[in-house]
Protein backbone atom coordinates (compact mmCIF):
# COMPACT_ATOMS: atom_id res chain seq x y z
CA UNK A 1 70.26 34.88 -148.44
CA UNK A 2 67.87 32.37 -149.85
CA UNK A 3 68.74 28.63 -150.26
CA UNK A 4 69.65 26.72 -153.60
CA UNK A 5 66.17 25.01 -153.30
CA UNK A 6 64.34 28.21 -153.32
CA UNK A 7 66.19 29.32 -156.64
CA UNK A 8 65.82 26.21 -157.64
CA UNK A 9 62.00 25.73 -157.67
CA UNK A 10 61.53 29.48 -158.76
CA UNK A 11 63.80 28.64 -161.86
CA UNK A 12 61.67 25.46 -162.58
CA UNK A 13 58.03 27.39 -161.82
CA UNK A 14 59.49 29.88 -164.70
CA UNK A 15 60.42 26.63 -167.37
CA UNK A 16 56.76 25.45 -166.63
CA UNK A 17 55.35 28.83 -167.31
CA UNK A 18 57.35 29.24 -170.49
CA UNK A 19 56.53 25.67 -171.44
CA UNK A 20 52.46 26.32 -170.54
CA UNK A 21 53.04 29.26 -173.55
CA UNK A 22 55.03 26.94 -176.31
CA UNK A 23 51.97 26.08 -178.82
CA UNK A 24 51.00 22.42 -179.52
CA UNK A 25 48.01 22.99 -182.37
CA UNK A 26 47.41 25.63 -184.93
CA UNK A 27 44.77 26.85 -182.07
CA UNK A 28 47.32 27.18 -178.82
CA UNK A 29 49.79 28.99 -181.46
CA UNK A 30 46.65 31.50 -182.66
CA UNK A 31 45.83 32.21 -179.06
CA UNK A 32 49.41 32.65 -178.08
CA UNK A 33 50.12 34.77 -180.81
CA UNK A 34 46.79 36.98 -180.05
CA UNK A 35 47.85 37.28 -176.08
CA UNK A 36 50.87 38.62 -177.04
CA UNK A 37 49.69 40.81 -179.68
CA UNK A 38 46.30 41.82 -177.05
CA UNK A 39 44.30 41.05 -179.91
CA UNK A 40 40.56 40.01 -179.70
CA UNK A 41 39.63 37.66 -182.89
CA UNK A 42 36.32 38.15 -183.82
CA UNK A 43 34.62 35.65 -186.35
CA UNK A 44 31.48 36.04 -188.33
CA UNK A 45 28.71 32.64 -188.44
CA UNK A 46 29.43 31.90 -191.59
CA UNK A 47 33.14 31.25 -191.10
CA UNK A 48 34.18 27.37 -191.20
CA UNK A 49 34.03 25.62 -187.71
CA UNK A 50 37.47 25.90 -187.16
CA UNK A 51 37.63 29.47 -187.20
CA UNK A 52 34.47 29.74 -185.03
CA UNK A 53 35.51 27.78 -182.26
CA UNK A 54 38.94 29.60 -181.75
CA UNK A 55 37.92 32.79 -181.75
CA UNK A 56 36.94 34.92 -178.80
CA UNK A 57 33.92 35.94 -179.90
CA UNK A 58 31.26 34.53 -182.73
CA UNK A 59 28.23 36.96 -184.07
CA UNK A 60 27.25 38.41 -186.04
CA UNK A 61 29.05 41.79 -187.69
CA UNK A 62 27.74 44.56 -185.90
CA UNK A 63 27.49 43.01 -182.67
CA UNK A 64 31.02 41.80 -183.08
CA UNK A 65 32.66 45.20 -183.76
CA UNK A 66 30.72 46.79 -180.58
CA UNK A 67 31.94 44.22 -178.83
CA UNK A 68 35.60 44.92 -180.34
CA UNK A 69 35.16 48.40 -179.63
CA UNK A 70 34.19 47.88 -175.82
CA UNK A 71 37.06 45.35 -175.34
CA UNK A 72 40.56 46.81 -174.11
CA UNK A 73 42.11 44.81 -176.99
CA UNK A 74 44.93 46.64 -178.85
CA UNK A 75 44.50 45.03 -182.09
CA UNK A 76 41.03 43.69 -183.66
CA UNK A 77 41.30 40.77 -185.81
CA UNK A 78 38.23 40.29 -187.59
CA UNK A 79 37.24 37.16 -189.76
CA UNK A 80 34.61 38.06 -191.91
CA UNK A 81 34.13 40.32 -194.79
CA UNK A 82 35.75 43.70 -195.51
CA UNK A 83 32.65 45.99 -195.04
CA UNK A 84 32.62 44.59 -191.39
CA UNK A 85 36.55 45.20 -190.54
CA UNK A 86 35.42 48.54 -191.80
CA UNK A 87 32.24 48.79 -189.64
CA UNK A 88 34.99 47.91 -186.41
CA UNK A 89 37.35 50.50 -187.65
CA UNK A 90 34.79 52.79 -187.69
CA UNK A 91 33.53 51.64 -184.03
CA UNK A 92 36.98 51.83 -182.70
CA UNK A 93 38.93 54.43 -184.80
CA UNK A 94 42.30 54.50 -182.42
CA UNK A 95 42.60 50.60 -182.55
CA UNK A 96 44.28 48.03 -185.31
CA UNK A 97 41.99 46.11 -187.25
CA UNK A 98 43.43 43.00 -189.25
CA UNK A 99 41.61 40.61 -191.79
CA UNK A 100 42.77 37.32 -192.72
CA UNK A 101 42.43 38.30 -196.66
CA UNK A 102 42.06 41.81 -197.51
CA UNK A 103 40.36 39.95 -201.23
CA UNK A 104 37.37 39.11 -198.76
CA UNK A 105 34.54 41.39 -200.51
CA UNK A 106 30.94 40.75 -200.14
CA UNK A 107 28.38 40.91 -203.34
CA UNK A 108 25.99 42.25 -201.15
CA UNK A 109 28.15 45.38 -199.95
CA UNK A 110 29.16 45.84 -204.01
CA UNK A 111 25.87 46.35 -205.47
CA UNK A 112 26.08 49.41 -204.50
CA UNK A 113 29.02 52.14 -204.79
CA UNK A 114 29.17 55.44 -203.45
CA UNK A 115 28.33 57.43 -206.64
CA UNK A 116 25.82 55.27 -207.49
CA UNK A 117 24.11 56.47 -203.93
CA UNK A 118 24.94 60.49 -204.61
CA UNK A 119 22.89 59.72 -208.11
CA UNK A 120 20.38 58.56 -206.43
CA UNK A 121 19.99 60.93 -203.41
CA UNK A 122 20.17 63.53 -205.99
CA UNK A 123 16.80 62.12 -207.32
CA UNK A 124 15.31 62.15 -204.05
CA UNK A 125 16.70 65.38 -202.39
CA UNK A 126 14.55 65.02 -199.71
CA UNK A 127 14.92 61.47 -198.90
CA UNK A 128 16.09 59.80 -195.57
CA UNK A 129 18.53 57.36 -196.61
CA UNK A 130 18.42 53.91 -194.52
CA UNK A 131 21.29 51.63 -195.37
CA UNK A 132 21.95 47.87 -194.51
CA UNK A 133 25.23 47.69 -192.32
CA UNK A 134 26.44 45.39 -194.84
CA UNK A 135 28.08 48.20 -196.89
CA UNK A 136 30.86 50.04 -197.52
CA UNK A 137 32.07 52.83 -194.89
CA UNK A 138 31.76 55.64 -198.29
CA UNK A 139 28.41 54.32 -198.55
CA UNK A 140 27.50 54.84 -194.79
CA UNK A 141 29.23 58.01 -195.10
CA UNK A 142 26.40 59.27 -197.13
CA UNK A 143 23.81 57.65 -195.10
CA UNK A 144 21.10 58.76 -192.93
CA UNK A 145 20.45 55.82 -190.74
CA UNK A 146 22.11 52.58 -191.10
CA UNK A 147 20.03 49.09 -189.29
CA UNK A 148 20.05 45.51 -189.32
CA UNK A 149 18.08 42.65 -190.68
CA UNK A 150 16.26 42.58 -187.07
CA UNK A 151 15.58 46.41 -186.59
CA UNK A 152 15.12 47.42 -190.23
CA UNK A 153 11.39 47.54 -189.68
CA UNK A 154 11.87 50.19 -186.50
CA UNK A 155 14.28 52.00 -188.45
CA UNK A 156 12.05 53.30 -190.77
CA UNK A 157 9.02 53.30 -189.14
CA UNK A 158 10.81 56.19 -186.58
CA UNK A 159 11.15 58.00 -189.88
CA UNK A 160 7.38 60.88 -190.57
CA UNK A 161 5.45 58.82 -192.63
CA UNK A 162 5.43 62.07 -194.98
CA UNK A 163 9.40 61.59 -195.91
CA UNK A 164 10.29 59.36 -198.74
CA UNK A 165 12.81 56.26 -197.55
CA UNK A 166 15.76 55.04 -199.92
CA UNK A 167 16.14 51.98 -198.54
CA UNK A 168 19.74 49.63 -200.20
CA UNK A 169 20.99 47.67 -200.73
CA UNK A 170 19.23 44.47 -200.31
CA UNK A 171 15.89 44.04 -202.22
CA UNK A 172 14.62 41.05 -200.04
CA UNK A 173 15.14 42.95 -196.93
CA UNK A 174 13.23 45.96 -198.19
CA UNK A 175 10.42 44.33 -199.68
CA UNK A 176 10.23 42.29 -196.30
CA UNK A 177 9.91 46.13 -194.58
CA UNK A 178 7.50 47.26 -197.45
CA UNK A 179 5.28 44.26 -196.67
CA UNK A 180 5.69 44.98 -192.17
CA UNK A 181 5.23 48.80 -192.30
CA UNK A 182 2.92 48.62 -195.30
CA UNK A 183 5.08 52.08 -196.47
CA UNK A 184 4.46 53.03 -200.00
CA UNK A 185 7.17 55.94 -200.42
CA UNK A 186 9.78 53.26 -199.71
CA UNK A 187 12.31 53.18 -202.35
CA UNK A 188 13.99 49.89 -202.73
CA UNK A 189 17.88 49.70 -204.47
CA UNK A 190 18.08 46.29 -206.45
CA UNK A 191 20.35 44.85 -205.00
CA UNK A 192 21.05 40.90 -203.23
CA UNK A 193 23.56 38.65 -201.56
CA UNK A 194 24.33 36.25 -203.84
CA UNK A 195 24.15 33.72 -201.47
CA UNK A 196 20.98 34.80 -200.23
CA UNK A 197 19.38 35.15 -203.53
CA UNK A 198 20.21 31.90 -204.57
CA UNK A 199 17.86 30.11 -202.41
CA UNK A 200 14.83 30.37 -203.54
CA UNK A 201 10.83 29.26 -202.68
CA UNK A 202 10.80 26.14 -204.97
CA UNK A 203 13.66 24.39 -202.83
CA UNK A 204 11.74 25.80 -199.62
CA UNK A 205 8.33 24.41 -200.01
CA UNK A 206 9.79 21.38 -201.55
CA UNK A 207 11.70 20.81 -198.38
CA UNK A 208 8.95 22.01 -196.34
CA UNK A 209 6.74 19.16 -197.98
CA UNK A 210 9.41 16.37 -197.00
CA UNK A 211 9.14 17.63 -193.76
CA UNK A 212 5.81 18.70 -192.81
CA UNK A 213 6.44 18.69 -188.94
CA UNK A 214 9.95 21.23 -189.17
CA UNK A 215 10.07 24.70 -188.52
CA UNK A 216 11.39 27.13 -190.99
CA UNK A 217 14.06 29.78 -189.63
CA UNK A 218 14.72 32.28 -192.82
CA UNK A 219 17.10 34.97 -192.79
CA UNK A 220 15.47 38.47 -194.58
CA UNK A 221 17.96 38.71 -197.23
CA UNK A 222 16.71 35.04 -198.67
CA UNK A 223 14.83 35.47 -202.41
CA UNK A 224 12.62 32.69 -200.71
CA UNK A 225 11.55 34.53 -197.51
CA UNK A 226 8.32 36.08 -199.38
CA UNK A 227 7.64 32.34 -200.37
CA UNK A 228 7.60 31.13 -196.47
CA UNK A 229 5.07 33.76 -195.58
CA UNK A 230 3.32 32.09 -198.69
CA UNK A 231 3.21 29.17 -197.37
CA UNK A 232 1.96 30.15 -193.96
CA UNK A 233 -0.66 32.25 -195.42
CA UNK A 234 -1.67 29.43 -197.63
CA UNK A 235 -1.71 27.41 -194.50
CA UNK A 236 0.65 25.02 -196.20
CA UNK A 237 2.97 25.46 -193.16
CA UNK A 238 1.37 26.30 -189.94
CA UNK A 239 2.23 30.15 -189.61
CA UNK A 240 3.53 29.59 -185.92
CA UNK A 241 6.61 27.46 -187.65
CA UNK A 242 7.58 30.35 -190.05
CA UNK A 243 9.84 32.72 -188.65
CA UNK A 244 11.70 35.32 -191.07
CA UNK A 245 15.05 35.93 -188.40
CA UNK A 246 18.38 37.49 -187.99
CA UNK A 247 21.65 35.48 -187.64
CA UNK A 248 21.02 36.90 -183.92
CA UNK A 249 17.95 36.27 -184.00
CA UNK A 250 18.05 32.43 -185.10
CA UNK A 251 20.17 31.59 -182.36
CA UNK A 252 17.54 33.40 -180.33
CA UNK A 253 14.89 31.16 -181.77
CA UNK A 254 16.84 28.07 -181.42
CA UNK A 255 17.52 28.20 -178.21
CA UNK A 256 14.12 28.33 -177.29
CA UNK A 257 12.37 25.85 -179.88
CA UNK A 258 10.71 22.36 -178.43
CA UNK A 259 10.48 21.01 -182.25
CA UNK A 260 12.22 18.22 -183.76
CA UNK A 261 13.37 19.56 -187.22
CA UNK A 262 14.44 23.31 -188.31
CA UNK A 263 14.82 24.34 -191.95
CA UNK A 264 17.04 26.82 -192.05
CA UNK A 265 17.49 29.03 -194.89
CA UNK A 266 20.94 31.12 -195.01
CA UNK A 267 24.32 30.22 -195.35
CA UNK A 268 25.51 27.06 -194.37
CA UNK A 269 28.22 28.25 -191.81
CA UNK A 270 25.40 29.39 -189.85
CA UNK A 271 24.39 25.92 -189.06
CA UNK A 272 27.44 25.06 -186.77
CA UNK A 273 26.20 27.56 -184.27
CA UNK A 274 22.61 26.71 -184.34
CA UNK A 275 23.67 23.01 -183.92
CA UNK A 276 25.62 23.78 -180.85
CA UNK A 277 22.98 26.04 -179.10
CA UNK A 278 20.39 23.56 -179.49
CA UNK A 279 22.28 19.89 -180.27
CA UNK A 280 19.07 18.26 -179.75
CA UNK A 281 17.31 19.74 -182.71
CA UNK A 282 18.09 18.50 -186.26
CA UNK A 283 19.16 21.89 -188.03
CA UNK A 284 18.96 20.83 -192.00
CA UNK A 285 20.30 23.82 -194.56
CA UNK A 286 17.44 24.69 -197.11
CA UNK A 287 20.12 24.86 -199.70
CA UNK A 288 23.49 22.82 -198.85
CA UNK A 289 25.13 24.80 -201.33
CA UNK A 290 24.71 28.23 -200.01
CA UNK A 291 28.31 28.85 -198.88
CA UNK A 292 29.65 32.11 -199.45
CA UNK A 293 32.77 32.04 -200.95
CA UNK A 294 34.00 35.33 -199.74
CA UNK A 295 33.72 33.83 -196.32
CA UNK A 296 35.28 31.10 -196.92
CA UNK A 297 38.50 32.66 -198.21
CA UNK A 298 39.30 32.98 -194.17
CA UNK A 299 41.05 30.08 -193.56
CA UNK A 300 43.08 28.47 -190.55
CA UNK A 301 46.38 29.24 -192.18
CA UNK A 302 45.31 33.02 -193.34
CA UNK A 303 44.48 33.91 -189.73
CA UNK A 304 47.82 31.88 -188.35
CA UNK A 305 50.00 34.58 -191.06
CA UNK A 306 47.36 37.17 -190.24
CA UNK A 307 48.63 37.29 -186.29
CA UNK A 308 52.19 36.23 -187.15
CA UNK A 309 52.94 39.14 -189.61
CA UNK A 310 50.41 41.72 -188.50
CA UNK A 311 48.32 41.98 -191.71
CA UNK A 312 46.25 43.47 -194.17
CA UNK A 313 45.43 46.39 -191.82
CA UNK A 314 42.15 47.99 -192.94
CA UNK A 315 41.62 51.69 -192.82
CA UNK A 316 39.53 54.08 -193.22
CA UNK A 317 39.85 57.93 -193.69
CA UNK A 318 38.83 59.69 -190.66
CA UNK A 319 36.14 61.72 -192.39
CA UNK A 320 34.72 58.40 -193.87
CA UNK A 321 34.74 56.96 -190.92
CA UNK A 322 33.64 60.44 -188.48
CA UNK A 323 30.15 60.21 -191.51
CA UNK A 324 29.61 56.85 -191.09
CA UNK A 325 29.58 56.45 -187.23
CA UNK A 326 26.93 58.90 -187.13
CA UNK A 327 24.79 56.64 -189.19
CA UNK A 328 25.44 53.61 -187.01
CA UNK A 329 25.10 56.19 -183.76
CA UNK A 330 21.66 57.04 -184.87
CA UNK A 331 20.35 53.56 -185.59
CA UNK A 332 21.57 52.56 -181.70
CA UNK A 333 19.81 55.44 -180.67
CA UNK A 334 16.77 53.85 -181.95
CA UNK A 335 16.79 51.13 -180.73
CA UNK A 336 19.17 48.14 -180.02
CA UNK A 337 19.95 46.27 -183.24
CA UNK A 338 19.17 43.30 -181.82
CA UNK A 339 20.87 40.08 -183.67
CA UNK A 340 22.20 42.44 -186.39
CA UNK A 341 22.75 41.30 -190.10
């Protein structure tokens, strides 16, 4: 029979334990709730800090749901948009996927529906369709090839140069693979991130000018990224400094840079993780105001009721989601996406 003192300790080891698990911030009681759940929460670089830095994993959207699905995680909660808690479902079909605010949309992934897409294939019957993985999952459905911001370029040039390309949604990003592949049958669908669009080359070379010694790190997506080539081919900017990047790819670049300044055109939330992968360099947003307000409707307190109360699930119909995979299968095939969106 064992002593008192045995039962004793083993009764005060299990009050420590249980103590270890009581939460003391808003960040012990999201990880405690996500341990218990065996959740993984996932969180996009443009979220605020505060979601960044408590979640298991920060990426971008694509390289965050492959990462979901490869995890042994029960439950996926996913702080971005909706089109990415989609792209996850989709990735990882037999799993739960949560977001914060199921009101989280993207302008980007709305610029183009669906039917809009069967209108236009049915112009171009003998198109190869090449969406941006920031749409829907009934727009991937009906896609050919989906890619990313870094691998867009590859993506279409694995396509005969004798097939016509409908290339959507973003107009930035395709002009920026017209311009690389030099493709004239590339059809381009008109449509932007509003964020995105709304920096633009005047407020670029203008803050190039104040700082003639920075770099410039612009996302693909940006209505000023033709206007940073500009300036490098003008030889306003040397054309070693201009570098038109993915979110992935960014974090690549800042890692590696020896310079002093960065001008960084994207959204602002982007900046936090630049800033702590290089603290050194002085990361300055081209446009402070470039916040996306879809993003930003993931808050602290939407991801605390999120894991407390298990919701919004997002779904997708099995056929959706069977169409779309093979898009996103076929674009890994290719290549690696790299940084993603």
């Amino acid at each position: 029979m064992a002593s008192p003192g045995i039962f004793e300790e083993a009764h005060v080891s299990a009050q420590l334990s249980t103590l270890s698990r009581i939460p003391t911030t808003w960040g012990d009681e999201v990880r405690e709730l996500a341990r218990q759940a065996n959740a993984v929460i996932l969180a996009h670089n443009y979220q605020v800090p505060e979601i960044q830095d408590i979640a298991h994993h920060t990426g971008d959207s694509l390289a965050l749901s492959r990462i979901a699905a490869a995890s042994d995680a029960d439950v996926i909660v996913f702080c971005g948009v909706h089109f990415m808690a989609e792209t996850a479902k989709i990735l990882a079909p037999e799993r739960t996927v949560l977001i914060p605010d199921a009101n989280a949309g993207c302008s980007l992934a709305d610029s183009i529906t669906a039917d809009q897409l069967r209108d236009w294939k049915s112009e171009h019957p003998d198109a190869v369709v090449v969406s941006y993985v920031n749409t829907t999952a009934a727009v991937k459905a009906l896609t050919d090839i989906c890619c990313t911001s870094s691998n867009a370029v590859e993506v279409v040039e694995s396509i005969p140069a004798d097939r016509e390309v409908l290339f959507l949604p973003d107009q930035f990003l395709g002009a920026h693979v017209r311009r690389v592949t030099g493709r004239k049958n590339l059809h381009i669908w008109m449509g932007e991130c509003h964020v995105h669009a709304g920096i633009n080359g005047d407020e670029l070379a203008a803050r190039a000018a104040a700082n003639p010694d920075a770099e410039l790190f612009v996302h693909p997506e940006c209505g000023c990224a033709t206007s940073a080539l500009y300036l490098a081919g003008e030889g306003l900017v040397p054309a070693e400094r201009v570098k038109i990047l993915s979110t992935g790819g960014m974090l690549d670049a800042a890692r590696r840079t020896t310079g002093g300044t960065v001008l960084v055109a994207t959204e602002i939330g982007m900046l936090h993780q630049l800033r702590q992968a290089s603290p050194s360099v002085d990361f300055q947003p081209v446009n402070a105001q470039a916040s996306c307000r879809y993003m930003k409707m993931i808050t602290p307190e939407k991801l605390l009721r999120c894991l407390r109360e298990r919701r919004d699930e997002v779904l997708v119909d099995p056929e959706t989601a069977a169409a779309a995979r093979t898009a996103v299968q076929r674009m890994i095939e290719i290549g690696q996406p790299g940084g993603a969106e």
